[in-house]
Protein backbone atom coordinates (compact mmCIF):
# COMPACT_ATOMS: atom_id res chain seq x y z
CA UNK A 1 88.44 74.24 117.65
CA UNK A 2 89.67 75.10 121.10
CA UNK A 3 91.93 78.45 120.80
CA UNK A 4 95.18 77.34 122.21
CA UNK A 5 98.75 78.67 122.52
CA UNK A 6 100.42 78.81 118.85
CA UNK A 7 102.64 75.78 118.20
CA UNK A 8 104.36 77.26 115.48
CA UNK A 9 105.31 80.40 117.21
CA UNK A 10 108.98 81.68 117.65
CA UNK A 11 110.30 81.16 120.89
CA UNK A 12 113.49 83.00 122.87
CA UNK A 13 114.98 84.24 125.81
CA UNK A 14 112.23 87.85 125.76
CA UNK A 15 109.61 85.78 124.90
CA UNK A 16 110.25 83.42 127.97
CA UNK A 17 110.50 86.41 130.13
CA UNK A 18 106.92 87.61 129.23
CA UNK A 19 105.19 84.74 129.31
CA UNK A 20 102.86 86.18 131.47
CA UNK A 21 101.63 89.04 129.09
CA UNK A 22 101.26 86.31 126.07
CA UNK A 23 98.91 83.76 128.80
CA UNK A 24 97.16 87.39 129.09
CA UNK A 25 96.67 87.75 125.42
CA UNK A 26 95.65 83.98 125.26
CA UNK A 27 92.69 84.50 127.77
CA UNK A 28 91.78 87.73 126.11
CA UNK A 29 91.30 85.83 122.46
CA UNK A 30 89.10 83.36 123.85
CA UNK A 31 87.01 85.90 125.23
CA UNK A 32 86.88 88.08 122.03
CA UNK A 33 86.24 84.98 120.14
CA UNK A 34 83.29 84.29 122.30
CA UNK A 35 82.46 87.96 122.61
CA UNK A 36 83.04 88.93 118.98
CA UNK A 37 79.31 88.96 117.92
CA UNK A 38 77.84 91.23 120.66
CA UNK A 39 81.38 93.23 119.90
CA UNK A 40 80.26 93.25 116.22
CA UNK A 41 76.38 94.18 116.87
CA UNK A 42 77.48 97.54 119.08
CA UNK A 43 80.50 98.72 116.76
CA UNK A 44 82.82 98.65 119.87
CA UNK A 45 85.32 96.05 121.91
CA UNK A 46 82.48 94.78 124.13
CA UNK A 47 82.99 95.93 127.56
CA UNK A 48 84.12 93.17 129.80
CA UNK A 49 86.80 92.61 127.19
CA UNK A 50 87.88 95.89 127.26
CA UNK A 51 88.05 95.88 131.43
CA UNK A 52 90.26 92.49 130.88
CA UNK A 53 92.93 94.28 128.15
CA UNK A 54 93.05 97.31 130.60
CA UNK A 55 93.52 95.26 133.41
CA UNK A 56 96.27 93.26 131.76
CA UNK A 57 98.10 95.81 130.32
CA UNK A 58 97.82 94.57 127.28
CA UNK A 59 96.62 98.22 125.70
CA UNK A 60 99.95 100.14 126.95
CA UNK A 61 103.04 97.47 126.44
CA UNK A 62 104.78 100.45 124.78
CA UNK A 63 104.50 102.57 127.36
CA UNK A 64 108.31 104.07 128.73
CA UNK A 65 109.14 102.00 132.05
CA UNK A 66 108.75 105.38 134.18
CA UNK A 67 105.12 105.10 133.73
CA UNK A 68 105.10 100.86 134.22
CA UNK A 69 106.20 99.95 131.01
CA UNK A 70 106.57 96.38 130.72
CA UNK A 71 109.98 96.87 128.17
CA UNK A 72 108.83 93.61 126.11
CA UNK A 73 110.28 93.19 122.79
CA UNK A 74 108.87 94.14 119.79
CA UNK A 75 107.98 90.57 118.73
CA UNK A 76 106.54 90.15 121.92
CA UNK A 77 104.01 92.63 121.93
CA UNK A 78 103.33 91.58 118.11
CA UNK A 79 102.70 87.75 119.47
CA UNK A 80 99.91 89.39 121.72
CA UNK A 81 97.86 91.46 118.99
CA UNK A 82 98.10 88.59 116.53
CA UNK A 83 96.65 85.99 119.29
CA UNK A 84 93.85 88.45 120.19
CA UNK A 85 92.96 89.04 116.38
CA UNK A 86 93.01 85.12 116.52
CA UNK A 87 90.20 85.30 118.42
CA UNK A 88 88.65 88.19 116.94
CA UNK A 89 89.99 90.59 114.13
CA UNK A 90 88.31 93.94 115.50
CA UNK A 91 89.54 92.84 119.08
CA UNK A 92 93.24 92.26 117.96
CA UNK A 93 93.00 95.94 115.79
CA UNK A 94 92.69 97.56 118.66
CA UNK A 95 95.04 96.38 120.51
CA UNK A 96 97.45 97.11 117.67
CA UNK A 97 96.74 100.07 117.66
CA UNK A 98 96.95 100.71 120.94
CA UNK A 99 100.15 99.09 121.66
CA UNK A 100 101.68 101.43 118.29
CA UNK A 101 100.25 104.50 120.18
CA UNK A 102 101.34 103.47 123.80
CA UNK A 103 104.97 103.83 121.98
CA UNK A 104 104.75 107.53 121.70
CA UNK A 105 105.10 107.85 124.98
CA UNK A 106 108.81 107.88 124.74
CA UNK A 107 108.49 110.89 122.72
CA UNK A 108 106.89 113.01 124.94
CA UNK A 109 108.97 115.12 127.25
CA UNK A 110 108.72 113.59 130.35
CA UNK A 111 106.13 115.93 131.68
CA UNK A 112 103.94 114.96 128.58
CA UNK A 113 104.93 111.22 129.45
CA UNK A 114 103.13 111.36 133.03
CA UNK A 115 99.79 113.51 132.05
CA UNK A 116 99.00 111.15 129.19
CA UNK A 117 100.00 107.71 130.80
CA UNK A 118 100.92 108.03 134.56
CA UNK A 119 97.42 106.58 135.56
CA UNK A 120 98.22 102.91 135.02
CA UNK A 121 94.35 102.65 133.62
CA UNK A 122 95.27 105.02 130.55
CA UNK A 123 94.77 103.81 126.93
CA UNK A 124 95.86 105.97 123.93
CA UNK A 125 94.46 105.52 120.12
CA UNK A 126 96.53 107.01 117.24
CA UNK A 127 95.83 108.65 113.82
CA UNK A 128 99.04 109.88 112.91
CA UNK A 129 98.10 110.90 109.48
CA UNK A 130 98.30 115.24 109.25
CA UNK A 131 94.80 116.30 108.45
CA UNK A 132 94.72 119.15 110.95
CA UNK A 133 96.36 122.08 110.98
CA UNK A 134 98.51 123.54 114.30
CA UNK A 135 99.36 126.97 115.04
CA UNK A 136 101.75 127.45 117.49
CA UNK A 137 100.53 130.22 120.70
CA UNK A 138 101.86 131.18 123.85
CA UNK A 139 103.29 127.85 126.01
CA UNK A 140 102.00 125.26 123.16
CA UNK A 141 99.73 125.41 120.24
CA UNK A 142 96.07 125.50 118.98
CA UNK A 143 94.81 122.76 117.01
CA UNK A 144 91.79 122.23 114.52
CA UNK A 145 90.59 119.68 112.33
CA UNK A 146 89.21 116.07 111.82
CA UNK A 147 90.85 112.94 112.12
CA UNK A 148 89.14 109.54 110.07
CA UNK A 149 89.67 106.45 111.54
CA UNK A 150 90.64 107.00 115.01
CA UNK A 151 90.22 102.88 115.81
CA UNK A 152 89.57 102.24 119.40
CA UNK A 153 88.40 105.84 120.37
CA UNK A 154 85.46 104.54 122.39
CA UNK A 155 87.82 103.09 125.02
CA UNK A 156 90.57 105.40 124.60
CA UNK A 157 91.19 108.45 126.82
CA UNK A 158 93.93 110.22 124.55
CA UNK A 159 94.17 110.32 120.89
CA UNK A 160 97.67 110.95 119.13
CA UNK A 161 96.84 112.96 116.11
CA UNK A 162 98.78 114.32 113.46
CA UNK A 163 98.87 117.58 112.19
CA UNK A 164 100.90 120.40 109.93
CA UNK A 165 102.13 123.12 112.57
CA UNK A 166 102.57 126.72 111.15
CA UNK A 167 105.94 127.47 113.33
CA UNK A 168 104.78 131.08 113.90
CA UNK A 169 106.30 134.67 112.95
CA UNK A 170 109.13 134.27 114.96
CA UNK A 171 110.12 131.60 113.20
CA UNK A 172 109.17 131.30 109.58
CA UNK A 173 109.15 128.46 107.25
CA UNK A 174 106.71 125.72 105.44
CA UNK A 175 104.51 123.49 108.05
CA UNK A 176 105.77 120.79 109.84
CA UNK A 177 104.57 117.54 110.66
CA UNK A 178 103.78 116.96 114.27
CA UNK A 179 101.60 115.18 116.28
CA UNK A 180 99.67 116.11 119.18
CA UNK A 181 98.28 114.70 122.71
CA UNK A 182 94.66 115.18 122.56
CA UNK A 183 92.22 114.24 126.19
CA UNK A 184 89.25 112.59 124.57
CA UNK A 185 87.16 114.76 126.52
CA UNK A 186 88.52 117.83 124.58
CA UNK A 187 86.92 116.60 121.05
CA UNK A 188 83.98 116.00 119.39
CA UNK A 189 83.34 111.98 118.29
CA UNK A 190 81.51 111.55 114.68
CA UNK A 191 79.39 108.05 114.89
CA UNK A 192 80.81 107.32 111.15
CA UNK A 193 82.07 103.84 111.12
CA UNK A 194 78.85 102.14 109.64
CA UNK A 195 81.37 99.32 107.53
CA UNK A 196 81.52 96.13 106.19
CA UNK A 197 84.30 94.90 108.30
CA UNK A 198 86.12 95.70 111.16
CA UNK A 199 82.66 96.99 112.38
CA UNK A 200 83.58 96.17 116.60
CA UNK A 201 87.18 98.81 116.36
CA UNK A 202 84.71 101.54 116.46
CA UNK A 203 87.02 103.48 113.99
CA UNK A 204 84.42 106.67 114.20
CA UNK A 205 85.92 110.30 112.92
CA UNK A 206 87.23 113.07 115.82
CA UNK A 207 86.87 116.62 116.02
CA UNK A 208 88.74 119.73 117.10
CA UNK A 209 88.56 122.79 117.23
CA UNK A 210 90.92 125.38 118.31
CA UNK A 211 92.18 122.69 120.93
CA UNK A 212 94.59 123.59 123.16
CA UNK A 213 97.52 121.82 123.21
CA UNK A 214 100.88 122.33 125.85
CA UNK A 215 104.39 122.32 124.39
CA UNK A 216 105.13 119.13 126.54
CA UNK A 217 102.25 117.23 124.85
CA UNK A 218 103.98 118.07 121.32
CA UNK A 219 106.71 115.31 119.57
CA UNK A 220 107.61 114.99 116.13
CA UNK A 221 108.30 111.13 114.81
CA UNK A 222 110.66 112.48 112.25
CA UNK A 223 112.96 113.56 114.80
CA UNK A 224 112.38 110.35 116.41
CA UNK A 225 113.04 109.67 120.78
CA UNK A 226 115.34 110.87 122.96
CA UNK A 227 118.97 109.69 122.51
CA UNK A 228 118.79 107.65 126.02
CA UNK A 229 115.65 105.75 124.82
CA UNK A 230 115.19 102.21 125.92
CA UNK A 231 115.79 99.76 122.47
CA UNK A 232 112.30 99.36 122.61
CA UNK A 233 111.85 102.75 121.18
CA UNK A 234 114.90 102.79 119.24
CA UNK A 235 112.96 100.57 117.16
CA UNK A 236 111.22 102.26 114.13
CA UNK A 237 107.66 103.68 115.43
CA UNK A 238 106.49 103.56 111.68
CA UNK A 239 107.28 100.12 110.42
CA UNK A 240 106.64 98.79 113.93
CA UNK A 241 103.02 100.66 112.82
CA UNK A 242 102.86 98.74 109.74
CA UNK A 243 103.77 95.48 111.59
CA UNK A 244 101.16 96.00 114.28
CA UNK A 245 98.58 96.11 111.61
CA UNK A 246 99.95 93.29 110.00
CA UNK A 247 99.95 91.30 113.00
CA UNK A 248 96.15 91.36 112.83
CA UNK A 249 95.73 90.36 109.29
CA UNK A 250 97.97 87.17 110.18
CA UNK A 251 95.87 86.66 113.64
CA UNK A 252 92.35 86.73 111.33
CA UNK A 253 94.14 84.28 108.79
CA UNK A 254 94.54 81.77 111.96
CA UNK A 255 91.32 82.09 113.12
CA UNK A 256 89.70 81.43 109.65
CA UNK A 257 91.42 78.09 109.41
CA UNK A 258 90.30 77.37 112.86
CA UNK A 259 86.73 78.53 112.09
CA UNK A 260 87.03 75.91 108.90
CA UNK A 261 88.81 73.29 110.67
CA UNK A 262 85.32 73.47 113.46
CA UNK A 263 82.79 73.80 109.97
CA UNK A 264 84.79 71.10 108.17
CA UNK A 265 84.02 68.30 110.84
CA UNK A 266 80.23 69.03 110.26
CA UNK A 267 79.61 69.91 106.65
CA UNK A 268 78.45 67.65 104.50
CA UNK A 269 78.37 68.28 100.52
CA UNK A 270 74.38 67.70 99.06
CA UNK A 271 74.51 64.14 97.37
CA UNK A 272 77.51 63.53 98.73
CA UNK A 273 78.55 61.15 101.49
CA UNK A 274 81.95 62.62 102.64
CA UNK A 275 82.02 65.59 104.92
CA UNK A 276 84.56 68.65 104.11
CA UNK A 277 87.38 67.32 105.71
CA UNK A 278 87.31 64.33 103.95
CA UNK A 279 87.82 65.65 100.35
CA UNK A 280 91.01 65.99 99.11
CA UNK A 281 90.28 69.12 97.41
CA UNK A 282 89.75 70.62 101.05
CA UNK A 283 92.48 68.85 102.33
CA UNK A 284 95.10 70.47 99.47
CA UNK A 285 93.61 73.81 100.10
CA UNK A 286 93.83 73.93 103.80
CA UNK A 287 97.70 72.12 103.75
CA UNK A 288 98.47 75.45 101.29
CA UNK A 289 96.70 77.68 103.47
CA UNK A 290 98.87 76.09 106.16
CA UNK A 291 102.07 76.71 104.69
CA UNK A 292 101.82 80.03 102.90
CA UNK A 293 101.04 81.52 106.85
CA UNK A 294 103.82 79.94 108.03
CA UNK A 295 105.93 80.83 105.63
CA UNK A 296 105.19 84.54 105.94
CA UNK A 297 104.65 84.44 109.66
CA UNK A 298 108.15 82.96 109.69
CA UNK A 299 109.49 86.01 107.23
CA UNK A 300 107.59 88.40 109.05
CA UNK A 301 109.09 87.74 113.09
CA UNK A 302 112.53 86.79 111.56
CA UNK A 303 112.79 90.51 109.66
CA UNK A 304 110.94 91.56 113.14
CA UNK A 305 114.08 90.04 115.10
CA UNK A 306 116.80 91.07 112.83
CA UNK A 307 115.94 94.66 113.80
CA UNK A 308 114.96 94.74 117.40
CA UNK A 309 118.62 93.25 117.85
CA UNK A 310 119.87 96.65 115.71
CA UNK A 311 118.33 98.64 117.69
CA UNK A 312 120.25 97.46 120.97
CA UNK A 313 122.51 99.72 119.55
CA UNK A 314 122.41 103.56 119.94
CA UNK A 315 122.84 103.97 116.35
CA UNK A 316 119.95 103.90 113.83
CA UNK A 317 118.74 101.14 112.93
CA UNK A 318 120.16 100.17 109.64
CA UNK A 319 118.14 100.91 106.16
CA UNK A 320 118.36 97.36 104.67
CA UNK A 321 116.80 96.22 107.82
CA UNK A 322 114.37 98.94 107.90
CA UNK A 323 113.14 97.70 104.29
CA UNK A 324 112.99 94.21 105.37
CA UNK A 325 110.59 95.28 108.06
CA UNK A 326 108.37 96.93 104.95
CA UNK A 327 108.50 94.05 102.92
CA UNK A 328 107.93 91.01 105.76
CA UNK A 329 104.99 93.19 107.09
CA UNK A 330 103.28 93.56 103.64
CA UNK A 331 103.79 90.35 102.39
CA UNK A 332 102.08 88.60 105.80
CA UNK A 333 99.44 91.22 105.30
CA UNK A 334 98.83 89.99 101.78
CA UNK A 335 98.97 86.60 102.50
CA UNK A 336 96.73 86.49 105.03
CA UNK A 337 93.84 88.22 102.67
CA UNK A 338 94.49 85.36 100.10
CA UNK A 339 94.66 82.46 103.31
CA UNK A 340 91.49 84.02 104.35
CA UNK A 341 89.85 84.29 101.01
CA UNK A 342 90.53 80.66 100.99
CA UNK A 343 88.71 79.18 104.00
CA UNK A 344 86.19 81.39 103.08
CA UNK A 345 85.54 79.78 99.56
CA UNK A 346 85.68 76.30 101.71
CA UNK A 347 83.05 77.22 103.76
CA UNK A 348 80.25 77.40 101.10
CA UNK A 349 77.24 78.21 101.24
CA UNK A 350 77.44 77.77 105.10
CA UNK A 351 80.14 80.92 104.90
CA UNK A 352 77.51 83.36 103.23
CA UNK A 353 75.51 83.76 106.46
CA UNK A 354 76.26 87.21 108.74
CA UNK A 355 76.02 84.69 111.73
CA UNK A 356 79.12 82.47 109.93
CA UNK A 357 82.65 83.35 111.58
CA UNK A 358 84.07 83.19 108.16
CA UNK A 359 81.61 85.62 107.05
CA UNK A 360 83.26 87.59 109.34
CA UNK A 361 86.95 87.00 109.01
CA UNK A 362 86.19 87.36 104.94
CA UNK A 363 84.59 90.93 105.94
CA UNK A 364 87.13 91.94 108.51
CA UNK A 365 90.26 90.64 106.10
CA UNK A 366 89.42 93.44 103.01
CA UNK A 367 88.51 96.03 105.41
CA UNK A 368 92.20 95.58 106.28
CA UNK A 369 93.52 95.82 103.19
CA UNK A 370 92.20 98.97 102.33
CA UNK A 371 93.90 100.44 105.34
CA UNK A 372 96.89 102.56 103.75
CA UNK A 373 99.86 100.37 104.99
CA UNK A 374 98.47 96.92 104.03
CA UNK A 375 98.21 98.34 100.12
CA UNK A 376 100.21 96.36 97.80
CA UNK A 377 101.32 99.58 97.01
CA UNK A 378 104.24 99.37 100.38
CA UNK A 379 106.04 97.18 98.12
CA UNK A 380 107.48 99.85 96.73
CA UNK A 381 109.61 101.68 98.83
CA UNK A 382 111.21 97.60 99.27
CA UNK A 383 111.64 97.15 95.84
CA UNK A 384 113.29 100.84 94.99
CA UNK A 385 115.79 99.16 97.64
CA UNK A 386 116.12 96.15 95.55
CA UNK A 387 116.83 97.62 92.05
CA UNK A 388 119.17 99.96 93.75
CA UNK A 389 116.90 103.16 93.57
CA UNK A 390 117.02 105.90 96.77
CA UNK A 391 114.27 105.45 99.63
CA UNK A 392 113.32 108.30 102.05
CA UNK A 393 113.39 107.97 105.27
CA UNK A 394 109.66 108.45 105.76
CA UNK A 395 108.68 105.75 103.67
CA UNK A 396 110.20 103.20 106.26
């Protein structure tokens, strides 16, 4: 089936004004569709895709407007990662990613802002988890450590990395969390990422050691942007994090139906005389494939909208909104495992096959899921909310 613009996608006023980036994203699944095996074979976003994301933008739409930033809305920018992953999950990862990491931006000090994206061609990746530790020296601080999957690090040229800082003599205290602006050039790149799925984000391990890093390429998420940020980055960095990721589980679950909607109109059952798509069993499966995505894809942009128009305001965006970004975003996560599961079964014994798209998608979908914020386990911090129970901050 041809890949074409999403019929059941939300429409509005910032989605009409970025039309352009969406056609962009369009273009770019068809290509990872058709480039998603050679993409799969080297472990990395083949290279003429990459060249057309960079070209577009489409790596850096969370980048502040000083350095170009296209200011699209959140559910924007989540349209374009889920129609990539359409075409291709590993394809539409990365650009998650990306996209999440291109936000930091904002939390730079504007020096920091123009060294890491001020050449329009820049691309960031993100591990935001603290696994290194930071000491903090004359004009910045020194950081060593290793980072596990840094996703897109073969066509990135900065990685955001988190780490514990020791906040020195002068001022002492327990570590805090910060993360760091790290050239590419300054680390050492581990060729781990030998998976089942996801095999094309090229999600290899980094390096460093006793790295360098200036005060102005230092932020902290828990203290969050400046006060004059743009609404764009007002917007929760974390759950938009959790959303990103999302957005490629749902993008997969599309694809799979269209790569069983393409195998249904030639498979035919041994001793029987009715293709796929003519048995009813397939038909009932695929109509409750059909509606589970839309329902959560509905739940998911709706919770997505609800909060981008929050944060229009300069105060926080509100807690029960926060948790209704958790909850939307794990919930399309999980049901787009259990859609994909389900074209997968469909496909038979035509599925089983490492050349089979659905082979793929099935491979690509539970790689997902074992990433931290796609765990059924982020139901928690929404249902602690529910039953009336505290929630920290830093689990939304």
């Amino acid at each position: 089936m041809a890949l074409e613009a999403d019929e059941f996608a939300i429409s509005g006023d910032q989605e009409l004004l970025h039309e352009e980036l969406y056609r962009s994203a369009l273009d770019s699944a068809r290509l990872a569709r058709s480039l998603a095996p050679v993409t799969e074979e080297q472990r990395a976003l083949a290279g003429d895709l990459v060249r057309r994301l960079v070209d577009d933008g489409l790596l850096r739409t969370g980048v502040p407007r000083s350095v170009g930033g296209a200011m699209a809305s959140p559910s924007v920018m989540l349209r374009c990662a889920e129609t990539i992953a359409r075409g291709d999950a590993s394809a539409g990862w990365c650009v998650s990613i990306a996209m999440t990491s291109s936000l930091l931006g904002a939390y730079l000090p504007s020096k920091g802002t123009e060294e890491v994206f001020g050449d329009p061609r820049s691309v960031a990746s993100g591990v935001w988890a603290p696994t290194a530790r930071a000491r903090t020296v004359q004009g910045g601080v020194n950081v060593s450590g290793r980072w596990a999957f840094c996703s897109g690090i073969s066509h990135a040229d900065w990685l955001f990395a988190g780490c514990l800082l020791d906040p020195g003599e002068e001022q002492p205290g327990s570590p805090v969390m910060r993360v760091v602006a790290l050239p590419k050039e300054e680390l050492e790149i581990l060729d781990t990422w030998h998976t089942g799925g996801l095999r094309g984000t090229a999600s290899h391990d980094a390096v460093a050691d006793e790295v360098f890093v200036p005060g102005h390429r230092v932020l902290s998420l828990v203290q969050g942007p400046p006060a004059d940020a743009e609404p764009l980055h007002r917007f929760p960095a974390i759950a938009f994090f959790a959303l990103s990721v999302a957005a490629a589980a749902l993008g997969n679950a599309r694809g799979a139906i269209d790569d069983l909607t393409a195998l249904a109109g030639d498979k035919n059952a041994r001793g029987s005389s009715r293709g796929l798509a003519e048995r009813s069993a397939a038909q009932i499966a695929v109509a409750q494939a059909e509606a589970s995505l839309r329902a959560a894809r509905l739940l998911y942009y709706q919770a997505v909208e609800d909060a981008w128009q929050a944060a229009q305001s300069r105060e926080p965006v509100p807690q029960h909104l926060r948790v209704g970004l958790r909850l939307a975003g794990t919930h399309a996560a999980r049901v787009a495992t259990e859609v994909t599961d389900a074209m997968y079964e469909l496909g038979g014994g035509a599925a089983v096959y490492e050349t089979s798209p659905l082979q793929r998608r099935f491979r690509d979908a539970h790689t997902m899921t074992a990433h931290i914020q796609l765990k059924p386990s982020m139901y928690k911090a929404a249902g602690a909310y529910l039953l009336g129970q505290p929630v920290p901050d830093q689990d939304l």
